[in-house]
Protein backbone atom coordinates (compact mmCIF):
# COMPACT_ATOMS: atom_id res chain seq x y z
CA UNK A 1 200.59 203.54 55.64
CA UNK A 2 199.05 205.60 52.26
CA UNK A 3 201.49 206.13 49.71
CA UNK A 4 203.39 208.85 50.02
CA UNK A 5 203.12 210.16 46.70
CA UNK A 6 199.64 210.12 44.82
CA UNK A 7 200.09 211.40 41.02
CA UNK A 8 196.87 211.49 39.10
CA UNK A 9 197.08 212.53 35.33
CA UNK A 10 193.75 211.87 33.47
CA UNK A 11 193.32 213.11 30.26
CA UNK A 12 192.04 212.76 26.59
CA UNK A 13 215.63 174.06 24.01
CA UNK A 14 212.20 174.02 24.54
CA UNK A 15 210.39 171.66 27.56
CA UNK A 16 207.54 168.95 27.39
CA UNK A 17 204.40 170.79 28.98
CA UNK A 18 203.29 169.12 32.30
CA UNK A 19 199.84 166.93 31.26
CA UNK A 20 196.88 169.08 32.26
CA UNK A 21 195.28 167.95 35.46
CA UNK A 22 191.78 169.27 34.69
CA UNK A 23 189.25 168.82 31.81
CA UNK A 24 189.01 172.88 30.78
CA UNK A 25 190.66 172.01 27.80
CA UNK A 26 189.69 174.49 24.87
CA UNK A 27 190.31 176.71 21.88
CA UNK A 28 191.11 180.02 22.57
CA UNK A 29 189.27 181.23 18.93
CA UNK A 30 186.36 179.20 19.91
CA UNK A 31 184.29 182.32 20.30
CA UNK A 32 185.17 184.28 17.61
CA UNK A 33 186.09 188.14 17.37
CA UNK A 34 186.41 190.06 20.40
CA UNK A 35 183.47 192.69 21.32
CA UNK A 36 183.58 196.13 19.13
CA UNK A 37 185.77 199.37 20.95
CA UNK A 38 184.28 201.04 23.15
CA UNK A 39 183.42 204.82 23.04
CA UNK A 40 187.13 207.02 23.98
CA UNK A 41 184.24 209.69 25.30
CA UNK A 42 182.27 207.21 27.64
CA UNK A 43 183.12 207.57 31.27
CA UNK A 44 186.16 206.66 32.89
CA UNK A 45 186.84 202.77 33.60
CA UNK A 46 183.05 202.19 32.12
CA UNK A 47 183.26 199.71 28.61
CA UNK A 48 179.97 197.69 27.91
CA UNK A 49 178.67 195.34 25.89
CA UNK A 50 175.46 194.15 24.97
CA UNK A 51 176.08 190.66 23.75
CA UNK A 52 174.33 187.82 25.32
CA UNK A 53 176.52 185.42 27.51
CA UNK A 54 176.37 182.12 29.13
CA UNK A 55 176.89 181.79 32.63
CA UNK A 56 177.04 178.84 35.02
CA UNK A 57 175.44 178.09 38.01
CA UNK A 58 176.74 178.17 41.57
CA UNK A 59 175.69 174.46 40.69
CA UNK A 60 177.82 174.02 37.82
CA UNK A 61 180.71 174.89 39.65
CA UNK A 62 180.00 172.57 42.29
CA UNK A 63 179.91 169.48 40.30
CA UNK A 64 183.14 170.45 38.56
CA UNK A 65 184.43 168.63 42.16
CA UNK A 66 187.49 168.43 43.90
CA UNK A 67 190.74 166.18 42.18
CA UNK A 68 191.35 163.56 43.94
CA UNK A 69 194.78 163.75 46.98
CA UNK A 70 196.55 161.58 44.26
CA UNK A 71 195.79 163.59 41.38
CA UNK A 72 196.98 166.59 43.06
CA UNK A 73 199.83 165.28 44.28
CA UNK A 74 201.23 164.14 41.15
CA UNK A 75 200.59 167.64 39.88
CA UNK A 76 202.53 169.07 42.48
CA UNK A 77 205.38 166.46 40.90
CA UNK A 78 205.05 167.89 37.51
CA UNK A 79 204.89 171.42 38.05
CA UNK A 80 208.39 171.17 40.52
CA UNK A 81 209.59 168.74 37.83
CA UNK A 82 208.87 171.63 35.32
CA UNK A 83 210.65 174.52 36.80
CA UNK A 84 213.64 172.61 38.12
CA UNK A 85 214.37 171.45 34.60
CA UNK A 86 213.85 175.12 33.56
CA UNK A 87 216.36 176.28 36.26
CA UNK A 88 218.96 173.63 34.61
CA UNK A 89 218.74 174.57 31.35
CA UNK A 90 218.97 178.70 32.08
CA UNK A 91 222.06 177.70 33.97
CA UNK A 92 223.66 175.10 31.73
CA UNK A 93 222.40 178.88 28.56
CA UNK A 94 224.36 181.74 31.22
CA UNK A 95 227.41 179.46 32.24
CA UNK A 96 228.83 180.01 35.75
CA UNK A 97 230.50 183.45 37.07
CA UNK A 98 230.79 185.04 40.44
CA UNK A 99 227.82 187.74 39.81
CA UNK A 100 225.90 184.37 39.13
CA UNK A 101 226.74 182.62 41.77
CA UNK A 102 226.42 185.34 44.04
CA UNK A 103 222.71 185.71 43.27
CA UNK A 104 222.03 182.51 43.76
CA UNK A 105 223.18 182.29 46.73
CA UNK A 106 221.33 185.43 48.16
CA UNK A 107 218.00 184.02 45.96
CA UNK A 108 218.47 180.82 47.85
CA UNK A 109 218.70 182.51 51.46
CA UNK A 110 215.86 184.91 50.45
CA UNK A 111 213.74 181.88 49.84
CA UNK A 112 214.75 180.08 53.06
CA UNK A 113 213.68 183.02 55.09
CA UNK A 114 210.42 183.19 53.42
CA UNK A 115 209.73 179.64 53.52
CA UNK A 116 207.05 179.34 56.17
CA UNK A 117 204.87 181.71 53.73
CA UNK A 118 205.31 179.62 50.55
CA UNK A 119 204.89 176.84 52.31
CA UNK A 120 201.52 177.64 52.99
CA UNK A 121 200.78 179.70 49.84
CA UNK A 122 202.01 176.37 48.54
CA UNK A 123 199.42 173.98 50.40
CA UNK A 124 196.78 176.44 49.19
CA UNK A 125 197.64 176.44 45.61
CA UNK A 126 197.78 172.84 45.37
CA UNK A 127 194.89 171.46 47.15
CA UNK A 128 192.16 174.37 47.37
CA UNK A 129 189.30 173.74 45.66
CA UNK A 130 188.44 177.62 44.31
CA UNK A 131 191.51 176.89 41.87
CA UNK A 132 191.29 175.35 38.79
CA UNK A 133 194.71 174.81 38.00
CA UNK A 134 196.39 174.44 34.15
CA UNK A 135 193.79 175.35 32.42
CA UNK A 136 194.88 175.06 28.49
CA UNK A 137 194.45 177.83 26.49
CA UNK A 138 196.66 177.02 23.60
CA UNK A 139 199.02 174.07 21.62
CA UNK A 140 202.24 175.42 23.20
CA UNK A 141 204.28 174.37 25.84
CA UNK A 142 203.48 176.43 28.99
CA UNK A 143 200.04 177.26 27.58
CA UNK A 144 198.04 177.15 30.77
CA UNK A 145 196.59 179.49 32.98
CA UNK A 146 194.95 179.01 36.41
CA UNK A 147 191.93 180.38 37.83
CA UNK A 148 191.13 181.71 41.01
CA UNK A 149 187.74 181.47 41.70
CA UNK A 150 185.61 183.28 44.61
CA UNK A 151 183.73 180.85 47.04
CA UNK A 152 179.97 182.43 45.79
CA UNK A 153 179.32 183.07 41.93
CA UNK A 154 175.77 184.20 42.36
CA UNK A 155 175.98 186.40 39.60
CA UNK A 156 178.90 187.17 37.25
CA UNK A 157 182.03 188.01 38.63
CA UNK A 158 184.49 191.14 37.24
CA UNK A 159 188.08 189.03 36.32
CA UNK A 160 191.76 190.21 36.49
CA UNK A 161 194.15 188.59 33.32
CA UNK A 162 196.95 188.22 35.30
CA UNK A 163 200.77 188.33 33.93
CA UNK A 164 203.35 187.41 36.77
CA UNK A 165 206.83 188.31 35.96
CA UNK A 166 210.22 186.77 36.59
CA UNK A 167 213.04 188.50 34.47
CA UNK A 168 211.57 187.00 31.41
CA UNK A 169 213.41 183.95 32.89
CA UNK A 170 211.63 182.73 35.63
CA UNK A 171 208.18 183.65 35.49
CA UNK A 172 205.38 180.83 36.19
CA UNK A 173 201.67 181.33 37.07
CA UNK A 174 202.06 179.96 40.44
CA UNK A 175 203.63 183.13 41.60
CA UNK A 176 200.43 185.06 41.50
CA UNK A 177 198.90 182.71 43.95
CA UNK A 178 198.96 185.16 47.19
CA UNK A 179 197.22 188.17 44.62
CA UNK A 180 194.57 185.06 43.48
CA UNK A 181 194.08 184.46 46.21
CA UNK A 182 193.63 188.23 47.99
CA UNK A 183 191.03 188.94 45.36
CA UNK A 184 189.39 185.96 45.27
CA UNK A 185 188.24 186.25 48.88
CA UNK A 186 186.85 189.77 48.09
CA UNK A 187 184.32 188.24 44.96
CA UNK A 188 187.17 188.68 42.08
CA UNK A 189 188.04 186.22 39.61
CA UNK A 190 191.86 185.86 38.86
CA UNK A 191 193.22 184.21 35.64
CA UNK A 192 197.08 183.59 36.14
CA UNK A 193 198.51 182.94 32.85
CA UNK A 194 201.81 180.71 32.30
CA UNK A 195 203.94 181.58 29.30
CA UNK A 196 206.90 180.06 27.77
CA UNK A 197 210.36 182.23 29.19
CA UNK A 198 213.64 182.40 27.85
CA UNK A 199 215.28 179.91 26.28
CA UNK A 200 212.53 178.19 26.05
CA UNK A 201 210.89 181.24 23.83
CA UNK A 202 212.33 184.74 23.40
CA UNK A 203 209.75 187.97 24.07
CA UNK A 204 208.00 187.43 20.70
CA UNK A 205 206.65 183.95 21.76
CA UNK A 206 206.00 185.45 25.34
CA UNK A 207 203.74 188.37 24.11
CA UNK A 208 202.01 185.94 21.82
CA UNK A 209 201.51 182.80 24.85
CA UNK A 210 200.06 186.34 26.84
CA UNK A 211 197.74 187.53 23.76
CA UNK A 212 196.44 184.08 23.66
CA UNK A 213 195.57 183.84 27.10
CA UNK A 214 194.03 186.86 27.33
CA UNK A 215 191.56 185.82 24.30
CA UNK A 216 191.03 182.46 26.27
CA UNK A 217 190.14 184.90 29.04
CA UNK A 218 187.51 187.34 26.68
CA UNK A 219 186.02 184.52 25.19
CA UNK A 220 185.42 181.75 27.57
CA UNK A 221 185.14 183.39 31.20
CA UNK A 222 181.84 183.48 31.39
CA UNK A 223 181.90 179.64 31.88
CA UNK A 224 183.54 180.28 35.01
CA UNK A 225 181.02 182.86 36.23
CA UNK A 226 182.83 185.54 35.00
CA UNK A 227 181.81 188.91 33.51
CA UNK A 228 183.15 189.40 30.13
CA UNK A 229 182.65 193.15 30.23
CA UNK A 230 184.14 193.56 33.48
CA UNK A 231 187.66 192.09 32.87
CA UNK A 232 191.03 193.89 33.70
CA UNK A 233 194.21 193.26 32.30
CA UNK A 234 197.66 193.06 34.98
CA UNK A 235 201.24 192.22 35.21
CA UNK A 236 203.92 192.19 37.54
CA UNK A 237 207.77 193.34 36.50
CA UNK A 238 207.97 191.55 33.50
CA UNK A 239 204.67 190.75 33.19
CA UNK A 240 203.69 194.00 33.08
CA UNK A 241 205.90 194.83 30.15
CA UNK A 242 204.16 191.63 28.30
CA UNK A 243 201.30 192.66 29.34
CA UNK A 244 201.51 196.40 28.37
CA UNK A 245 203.01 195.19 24.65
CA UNK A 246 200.00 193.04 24.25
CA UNK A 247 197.88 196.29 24.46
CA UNK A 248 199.41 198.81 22.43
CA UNK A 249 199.67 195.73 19.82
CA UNK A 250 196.16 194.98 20.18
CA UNK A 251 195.20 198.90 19.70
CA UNK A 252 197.63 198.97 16.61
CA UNK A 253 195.85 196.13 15.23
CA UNK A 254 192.22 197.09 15.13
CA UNK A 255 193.27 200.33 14.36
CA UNK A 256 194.58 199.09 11.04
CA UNK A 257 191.38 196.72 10.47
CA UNK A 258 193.31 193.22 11.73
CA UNK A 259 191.72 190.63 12.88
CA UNK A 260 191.66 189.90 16.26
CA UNK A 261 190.73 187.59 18.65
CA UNK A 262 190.29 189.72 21.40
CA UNK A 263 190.26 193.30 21.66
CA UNK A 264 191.92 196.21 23.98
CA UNK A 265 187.91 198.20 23.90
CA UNK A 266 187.67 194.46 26.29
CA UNK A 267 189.61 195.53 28.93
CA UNK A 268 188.30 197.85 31.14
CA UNK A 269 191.52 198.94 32.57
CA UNK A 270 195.03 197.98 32.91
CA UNK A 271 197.01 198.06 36.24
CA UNK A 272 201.04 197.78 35.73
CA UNK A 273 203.13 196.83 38.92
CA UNK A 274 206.59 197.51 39.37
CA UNK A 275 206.94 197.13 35.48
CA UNK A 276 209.50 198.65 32.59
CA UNK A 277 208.32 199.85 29.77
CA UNK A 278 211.69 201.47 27.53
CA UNK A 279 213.85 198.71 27.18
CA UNK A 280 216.08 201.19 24.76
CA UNK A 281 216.45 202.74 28.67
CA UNK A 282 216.66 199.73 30.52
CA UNK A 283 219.54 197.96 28.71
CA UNK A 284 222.51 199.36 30.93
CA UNK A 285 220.05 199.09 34.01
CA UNK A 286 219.22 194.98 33.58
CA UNK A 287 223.33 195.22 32.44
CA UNK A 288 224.58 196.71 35.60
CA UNK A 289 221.62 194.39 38.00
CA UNK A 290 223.59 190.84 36.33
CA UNK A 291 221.30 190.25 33.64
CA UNK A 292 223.44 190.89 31.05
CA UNK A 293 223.65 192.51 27.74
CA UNK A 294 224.01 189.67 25.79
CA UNK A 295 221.11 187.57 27.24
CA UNK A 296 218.60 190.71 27.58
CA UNK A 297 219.22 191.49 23.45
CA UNK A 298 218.52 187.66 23.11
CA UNK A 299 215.87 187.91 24.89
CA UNK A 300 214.02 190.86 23.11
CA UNK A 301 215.50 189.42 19.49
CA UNK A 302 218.11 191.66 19.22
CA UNK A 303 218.99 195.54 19.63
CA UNK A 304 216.79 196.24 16.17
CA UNK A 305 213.86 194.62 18.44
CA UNK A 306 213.78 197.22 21.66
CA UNK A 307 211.95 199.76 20.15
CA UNK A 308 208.99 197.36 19.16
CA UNK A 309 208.75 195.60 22.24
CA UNK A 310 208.82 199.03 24.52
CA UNK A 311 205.36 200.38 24.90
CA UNK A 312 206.22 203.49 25.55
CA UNK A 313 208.04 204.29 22.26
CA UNK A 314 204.91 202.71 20.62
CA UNK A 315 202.35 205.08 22.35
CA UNK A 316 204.98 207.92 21.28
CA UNK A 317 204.56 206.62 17.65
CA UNK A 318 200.78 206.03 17.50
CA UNK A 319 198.08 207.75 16.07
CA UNK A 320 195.08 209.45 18.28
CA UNK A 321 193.22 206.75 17.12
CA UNK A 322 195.20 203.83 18.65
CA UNK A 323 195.41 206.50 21.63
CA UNK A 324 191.52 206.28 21.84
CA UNK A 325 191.43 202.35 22.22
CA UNK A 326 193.39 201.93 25.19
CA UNK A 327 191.61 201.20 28.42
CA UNK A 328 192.72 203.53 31.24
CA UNK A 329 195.91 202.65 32.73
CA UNK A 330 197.32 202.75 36.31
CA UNK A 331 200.72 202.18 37.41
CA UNK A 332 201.85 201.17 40.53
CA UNK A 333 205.73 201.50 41.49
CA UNK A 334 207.71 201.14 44.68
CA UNK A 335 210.21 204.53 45.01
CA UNK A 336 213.02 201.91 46.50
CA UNK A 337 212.73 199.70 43.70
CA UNK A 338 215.84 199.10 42.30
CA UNK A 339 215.82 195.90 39.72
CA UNK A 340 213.55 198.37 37.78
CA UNK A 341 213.45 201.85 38.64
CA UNK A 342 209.80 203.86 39.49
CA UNK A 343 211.00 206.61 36.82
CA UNK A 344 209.74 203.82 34.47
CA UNK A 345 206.84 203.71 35.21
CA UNK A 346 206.96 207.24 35.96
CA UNK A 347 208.19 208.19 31.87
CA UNK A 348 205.64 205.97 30.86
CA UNK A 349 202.39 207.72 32.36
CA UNK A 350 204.29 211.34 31.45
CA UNK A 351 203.92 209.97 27.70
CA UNK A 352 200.48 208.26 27.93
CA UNK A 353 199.31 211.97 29.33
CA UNK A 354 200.95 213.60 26.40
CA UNK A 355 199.68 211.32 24.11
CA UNK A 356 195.97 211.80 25.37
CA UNK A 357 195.54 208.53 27.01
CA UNK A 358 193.93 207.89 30.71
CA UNK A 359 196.07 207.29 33.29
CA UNK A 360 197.21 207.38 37.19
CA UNK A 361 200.59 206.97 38.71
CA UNK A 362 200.77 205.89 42.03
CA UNK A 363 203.91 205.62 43.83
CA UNK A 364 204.75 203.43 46.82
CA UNK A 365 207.11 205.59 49.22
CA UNK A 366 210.47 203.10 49.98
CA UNK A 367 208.94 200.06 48.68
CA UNK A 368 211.04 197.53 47.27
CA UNK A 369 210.35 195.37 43.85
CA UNK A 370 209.32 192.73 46.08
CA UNK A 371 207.41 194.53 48.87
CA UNK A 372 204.45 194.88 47.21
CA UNK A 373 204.40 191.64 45.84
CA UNK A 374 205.67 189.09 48.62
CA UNK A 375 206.78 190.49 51.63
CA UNK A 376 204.08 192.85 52.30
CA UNK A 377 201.35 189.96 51.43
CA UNK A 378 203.12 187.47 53.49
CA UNK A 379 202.97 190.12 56.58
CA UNK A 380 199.11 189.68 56.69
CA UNK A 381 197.21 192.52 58.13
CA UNK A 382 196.27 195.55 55.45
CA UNK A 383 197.18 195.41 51.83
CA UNK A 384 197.57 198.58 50.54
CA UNK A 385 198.05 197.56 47.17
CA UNK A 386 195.17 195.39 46.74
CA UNK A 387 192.88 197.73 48.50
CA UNK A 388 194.05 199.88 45.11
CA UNK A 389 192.83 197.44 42.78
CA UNK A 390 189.58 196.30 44.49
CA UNK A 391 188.58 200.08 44.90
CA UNK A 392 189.01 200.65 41.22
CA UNK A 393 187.46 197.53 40.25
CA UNK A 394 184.35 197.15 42.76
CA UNK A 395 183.75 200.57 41.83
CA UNK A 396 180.40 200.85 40.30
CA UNK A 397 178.97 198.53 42.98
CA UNK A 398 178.56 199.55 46.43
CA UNK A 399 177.24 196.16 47.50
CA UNK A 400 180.56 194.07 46.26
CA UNK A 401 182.58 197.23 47.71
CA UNK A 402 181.11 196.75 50.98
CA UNK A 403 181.29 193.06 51.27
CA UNK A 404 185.00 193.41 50.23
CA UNK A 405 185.62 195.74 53.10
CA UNK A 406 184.56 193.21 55.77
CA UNK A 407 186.62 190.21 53.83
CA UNK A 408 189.15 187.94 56.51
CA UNK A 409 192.18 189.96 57.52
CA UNK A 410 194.94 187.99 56.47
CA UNK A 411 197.30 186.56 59.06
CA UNK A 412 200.83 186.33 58.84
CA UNK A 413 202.53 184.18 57.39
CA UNK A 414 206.02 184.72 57.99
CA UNK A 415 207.84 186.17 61.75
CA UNK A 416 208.66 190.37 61.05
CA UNK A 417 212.37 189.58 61.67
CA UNK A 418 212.23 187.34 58.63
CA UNK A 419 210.92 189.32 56.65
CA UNK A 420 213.28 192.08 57.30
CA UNK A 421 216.03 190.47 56.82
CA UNK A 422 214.98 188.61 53.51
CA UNK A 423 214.43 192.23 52.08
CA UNK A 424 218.18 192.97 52.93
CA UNK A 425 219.34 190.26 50.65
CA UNK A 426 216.61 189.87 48.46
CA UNK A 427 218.62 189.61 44.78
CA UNK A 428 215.36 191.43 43.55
């Protein structure tokens, strides 16, 4: 089914990190300054650069290998080992109360009923041999990122830096293995980056874990057989309120003359899912969904912190030039999403338009925060969604384009009646 509704507006405590399984170990300033901005007049979704890169062989992927059963295996250990430890300390932070208790309950069924689908996601993410998994990008806990690689690299492949999201709580990397995965079969390279959530960090270490990742991404995809001027920045829910706050930042910066790392003139375009982007609006929302007033200010550092870490009160603020760096933006949005509400992302692209920026709205009729994300996936067949973001991204070549159209229809993964009734008690 199309979406329903097609706007376009285009105008001018902390844990010990699990030990990394693979050898990509490296600095994320290892290759300097980003490229310079690209020109606000050039074309839409075209940014180029003429810089020479280094780019490996279908070869040199090849003899990277596959880990050993063992070595993946105790992987597998560390990574549950990781989260569940997570889990105990959030709970032992919130307390217990009904409202709690109550979700996790409903979480816990939700997860049941989709089991047969992450158990096979799972299987995929832990042995397939197109992932490199925990990648380091930086000295921090959580400071990994994993990369989905296509089967073919015969020339260099466009990437997607990848944010997942989680409440700011219980985001991990792993949960963008089904979109990794999706893309990766149609020739895209997907770079799921891990950051540190609360308590283990508040939004200030989040955004900066993302920023870093994203440099590790500018600077040292090509190694991978990517194409460092074809790379697009994303986030889910959360992560696409990191993700967005790492791009207004970056604008800000090289707008004043910082020095960066990477820069937003990198990114050829930004695609927000399901994501808020006014926390100042959002407070009594998150308050009245069970995640509290309390934890959200400690999360965002306080009520003196919202308007910093909301991008849309930054666009609002910023000068045409910052305006002029941004990449365009699209947002994607389910009109039944209630843990964050489509008129955010809605408010958002009204004040990118204003502001002069590039951007599209698109609007998912009845879809739920997790629809687009994990049910619909997990039903196999068409993905409207990622049809969305290949079209935009395969754009400028009809070869890749047409190969993606003829990619394996996924299967399902989980019965229709499952499905259904996990979206009735999803806590999401």
């Amino acid at each position: 089914m199309e979406p329903t509704h097609f706007l376009s507006l285009s105008s001018s405590s902390s844990s010990p990190p699990p030990a990394p399984m693979q050898s990509e170990v490296a600095n994320p300033e290892a290759n300097g300054t980003a490229a310079d901005g690209g020109n606000p007049e050039a074309p839409f979704l075209r940014r180029t650069s003429s810089r020479s890169r280094r780019r490996r062989s279908p070869e040199d992927h090849a003899a990277c290998g596959r880990p050993s059963f063992r070595r993946d295996v105790g992987h597998a250990a560390a990574e549950t080992y990781l989260v569940s430890r997570l889990a105990l300390i959030l709970l032992q932070y919130l307390g217990v109360g009904y409202r709690w208790i109550s979700r996790f309950l409903a979480l816990s069924f939700y997860a049941i009923l989709l089991m047969p689908g992450f158990l096979q996601v799972g299987y995929y993410y832990f042995f397939s041999s197109q992932i490199r998994r925990s990648v380091v990008y930086g000295e921090q806990p959580r400071n990994r990122l994993d990369l989905y690689l296509p089967q073919e690299i015969d020339r260099p492949r466009p990437v997607v830096a990848f944010i997942t999201g989680g409440a700011w709580i219980i985001g991990y990397k792993a949960w963008g293995s089904l979109l990794g995965k999706r893309l990766a079969e149609r020739g895209i390279i997907v770079a799921c980056i891990d950051y540190r959530n609360f308590p283990q960090g508040t939004i200030s270490d989040m955004v900066r874990d993302a920023s870093q990742g994203i440099s590790f991404v500018c600077n040292n995809i090509a190694s991978y057989g990517g194409d460092p001027d074809q790379i697009y920045l994303m986030g889910q829910s959360a992560g696409a309120h990191i993700a967005a706050c790492n791009l207004v930042d970056q604008a800000n910066k090289e707008a004043r003359g910082e020095s960066t790392t990477w820069s937003a003139s990198q990114i050829k375009a930004y695609f927000g899912l399901s994501g808020g982007y006014n926390m100042l609006n959002l407070v009594d929302h998150f308050h009245e969904r069970g995640l509290y007033r309390k934890i959200f200010l400690s999360i965002m550092e306080g009520e003196q912190s919202l308007r910093h870490f909301s991008p849309e009160v930054v666009v609002q603020e910023s000068s045409v030039q910052v305006i002029s760096m941004l990449p365009p933006i699209i947002l994607f949005h389910g009109t039944g999403d209630y843990s964050i509400p489509s008129s955010a992302s809605q408010t958002f692209a009204d004040v990118l338009q204003s502001a002069g920026a590039q951007v599209k709205l698109v609007l998912f009729e009845g879809k739920t925060h997790t629809d687009l994300f994990l049910q619909d996936p997990l039903r196999g067949g068409r993905d409207e969604l990622v049809e969305d973001i290949v079209a935009v991204i395969l754009a400028s070549d009809a070869t890749a384009l047409a190969k993606a159209a003829v990619a394996p229809i996924p299967q399902r993964m989980v019965p229709e009646w499952q499905l259904k009734l996990a979206r009735q008690i999803s806590p999401f």
